[in-house]
Protein backbone atom coordinates (compact mmCIF):
# COMPACT_ATOMS: atom_id res chain seq x y z
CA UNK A 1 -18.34 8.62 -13.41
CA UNK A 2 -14.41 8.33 -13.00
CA UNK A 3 -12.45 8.65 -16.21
CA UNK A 4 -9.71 6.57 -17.82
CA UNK A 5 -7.62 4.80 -14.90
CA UNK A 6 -4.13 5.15 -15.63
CA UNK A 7 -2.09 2.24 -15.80
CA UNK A 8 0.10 3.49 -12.90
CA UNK A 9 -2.89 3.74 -10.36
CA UNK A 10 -3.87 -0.08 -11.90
CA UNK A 11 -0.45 -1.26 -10.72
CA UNK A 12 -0.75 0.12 -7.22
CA UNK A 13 -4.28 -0.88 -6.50
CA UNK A 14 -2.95 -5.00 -7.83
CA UNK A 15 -0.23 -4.44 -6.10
CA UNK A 16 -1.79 -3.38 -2.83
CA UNK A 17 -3.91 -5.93 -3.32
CA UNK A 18 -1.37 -8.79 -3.09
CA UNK A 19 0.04 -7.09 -0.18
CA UNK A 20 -3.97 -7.14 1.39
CA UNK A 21 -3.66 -11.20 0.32
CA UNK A 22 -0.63 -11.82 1.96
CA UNK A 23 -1.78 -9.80 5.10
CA UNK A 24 -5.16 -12.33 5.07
CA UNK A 25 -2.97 -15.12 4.43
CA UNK A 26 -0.60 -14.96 7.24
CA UNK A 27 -3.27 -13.54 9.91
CA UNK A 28 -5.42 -16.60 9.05
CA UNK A 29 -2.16 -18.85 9.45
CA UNK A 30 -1.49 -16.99 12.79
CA UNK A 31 -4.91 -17.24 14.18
CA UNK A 32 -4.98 -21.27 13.26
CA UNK A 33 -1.26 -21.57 14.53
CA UNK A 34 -2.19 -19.92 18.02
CA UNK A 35 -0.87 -16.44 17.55
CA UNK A 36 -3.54 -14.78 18.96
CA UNK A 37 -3.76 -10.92 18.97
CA UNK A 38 -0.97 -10.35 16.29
CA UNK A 39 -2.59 -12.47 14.00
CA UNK A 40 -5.90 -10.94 14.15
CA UNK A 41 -4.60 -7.60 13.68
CA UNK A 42 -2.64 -8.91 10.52
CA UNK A 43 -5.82 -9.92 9.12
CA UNK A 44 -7.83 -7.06 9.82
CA UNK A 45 -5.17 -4.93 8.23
CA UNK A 46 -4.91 -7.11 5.15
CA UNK A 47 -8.63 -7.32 4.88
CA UNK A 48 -8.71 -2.73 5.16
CA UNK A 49 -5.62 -3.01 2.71
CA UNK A 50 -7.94 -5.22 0.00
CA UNK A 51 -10.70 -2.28 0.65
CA UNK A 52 -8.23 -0.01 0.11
CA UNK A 53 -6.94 -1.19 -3.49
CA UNK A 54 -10.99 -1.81 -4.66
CA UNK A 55 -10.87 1.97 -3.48
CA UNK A 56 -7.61 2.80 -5.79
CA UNK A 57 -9.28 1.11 -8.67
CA UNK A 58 -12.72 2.76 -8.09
CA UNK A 59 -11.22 6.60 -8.16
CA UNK A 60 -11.60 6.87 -4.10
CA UNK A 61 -9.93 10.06 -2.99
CA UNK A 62 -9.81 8.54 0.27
CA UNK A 63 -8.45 5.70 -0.50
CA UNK A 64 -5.67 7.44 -2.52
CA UNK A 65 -5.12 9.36 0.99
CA UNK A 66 -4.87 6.29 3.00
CA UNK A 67 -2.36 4.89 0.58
CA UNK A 68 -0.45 8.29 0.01
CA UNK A 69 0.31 7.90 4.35
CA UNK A 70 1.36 4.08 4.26
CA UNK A 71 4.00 5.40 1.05
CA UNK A 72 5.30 8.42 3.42
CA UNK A 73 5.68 6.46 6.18
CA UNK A 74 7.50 3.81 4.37
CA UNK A 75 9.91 6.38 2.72
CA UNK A 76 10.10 8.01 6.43
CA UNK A 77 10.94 4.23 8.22
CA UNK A 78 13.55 3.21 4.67
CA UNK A 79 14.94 6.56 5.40
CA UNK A 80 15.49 6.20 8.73
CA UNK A 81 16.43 2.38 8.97
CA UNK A 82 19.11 4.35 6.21
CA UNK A 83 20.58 6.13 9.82
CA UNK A 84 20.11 2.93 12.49
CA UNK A 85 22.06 0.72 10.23
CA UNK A 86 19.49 -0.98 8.74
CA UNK A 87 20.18 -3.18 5.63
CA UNK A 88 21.08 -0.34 2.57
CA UNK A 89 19.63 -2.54 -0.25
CA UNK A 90 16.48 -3.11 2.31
CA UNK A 91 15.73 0.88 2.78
CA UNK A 92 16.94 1.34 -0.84
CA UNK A 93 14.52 -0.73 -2.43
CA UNK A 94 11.18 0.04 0.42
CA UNK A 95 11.57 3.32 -0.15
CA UNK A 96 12.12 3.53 -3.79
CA UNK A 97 9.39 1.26 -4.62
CA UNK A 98 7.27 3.77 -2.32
CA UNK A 99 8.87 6.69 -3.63
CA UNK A 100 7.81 5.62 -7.49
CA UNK A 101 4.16 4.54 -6.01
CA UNK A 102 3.53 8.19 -4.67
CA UNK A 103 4.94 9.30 -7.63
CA UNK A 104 1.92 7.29 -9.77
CA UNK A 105 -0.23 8.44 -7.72
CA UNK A 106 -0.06 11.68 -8.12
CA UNK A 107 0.46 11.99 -11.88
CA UNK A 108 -1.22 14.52 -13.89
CA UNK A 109 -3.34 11.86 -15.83
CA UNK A 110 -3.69 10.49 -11.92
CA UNK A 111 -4.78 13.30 -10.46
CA UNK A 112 -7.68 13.51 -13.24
CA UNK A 113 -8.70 10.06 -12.62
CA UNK A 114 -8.61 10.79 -8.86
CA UNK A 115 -11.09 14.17 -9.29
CA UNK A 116 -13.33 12.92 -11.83
C-alpha cells in the first residue's frame, strides 16, 4: 500500500492530467476536422498522458519515469530554444515550470511515496 501522497506529486498528476485532456480534446477536433495522422497521434498521446497522471497518483514508479523524461526533455528543448532565439519568456517559463515539476517529484517525502 503507497503512503501519504504529497501534495507536490497531487499537483503534477492534475496537472498532467489537463495536459492528457487537452491532448484528447484537440486530437478528437483534428480527427473530426480532417487532420488525419496528426490528430490521431495527438489523441493517443493525450489518452497515454491521462494513464500516466492515474499512474502519478497511484505511486507508479514507472509512471514517475515516464514523466521524469517528458520534464528533461522539456528543460533540454526551453534550454535550447534559449540558443536558436526562441521566445526568452517562452523557454523561461517551459522550463521552469519543468524544472520545479522534477523537483516535486523527487522530494524526499516524494521519493517515499514513490517506494512505498
Amino acid at each position: 500500500m503507497a503512503g501519504t501522497r504529497p501534495g507536490g506529486v497531487t499537483l503534477i498528476a492534475v496537472l498532467t492530467w489537463i495536459n492528457g485532456a487537452l491532448g484528447i480534446a484537440s486530437g478528437v477536433i483534428g480527427i473530426i476536422g480532417g487532420a488525419g495522422t496528426p490528430a490521431w497521434v495527438a489523441l493517443a498521446l493525450g489518452v497515454i498522458t491521462l494513464a500516466v497522471g492515474v499512474g502519478l497518483l497511484n505511486g507508479s514508479s514507472l509512471a514517475r519515469v515516464l514523466a521524469t523524461i517528458v520534464f528533461v526533455l522539456s528543460v533540454a528543448a526551453a534550454v535550447y530554444s534559449l540558443f536558436t532565439g526562441g521566445t526568452l519568456w517562452s523557454a523561461i517559463g517551459t522550463g521552469g515550470l519543468s524544472l520545479i515539476a522534477l523537483i516535486l517529484l523527487y522530494t524526499a517525502r516524494s521519493n517515499a511515496f514513490f517506494k512505498s
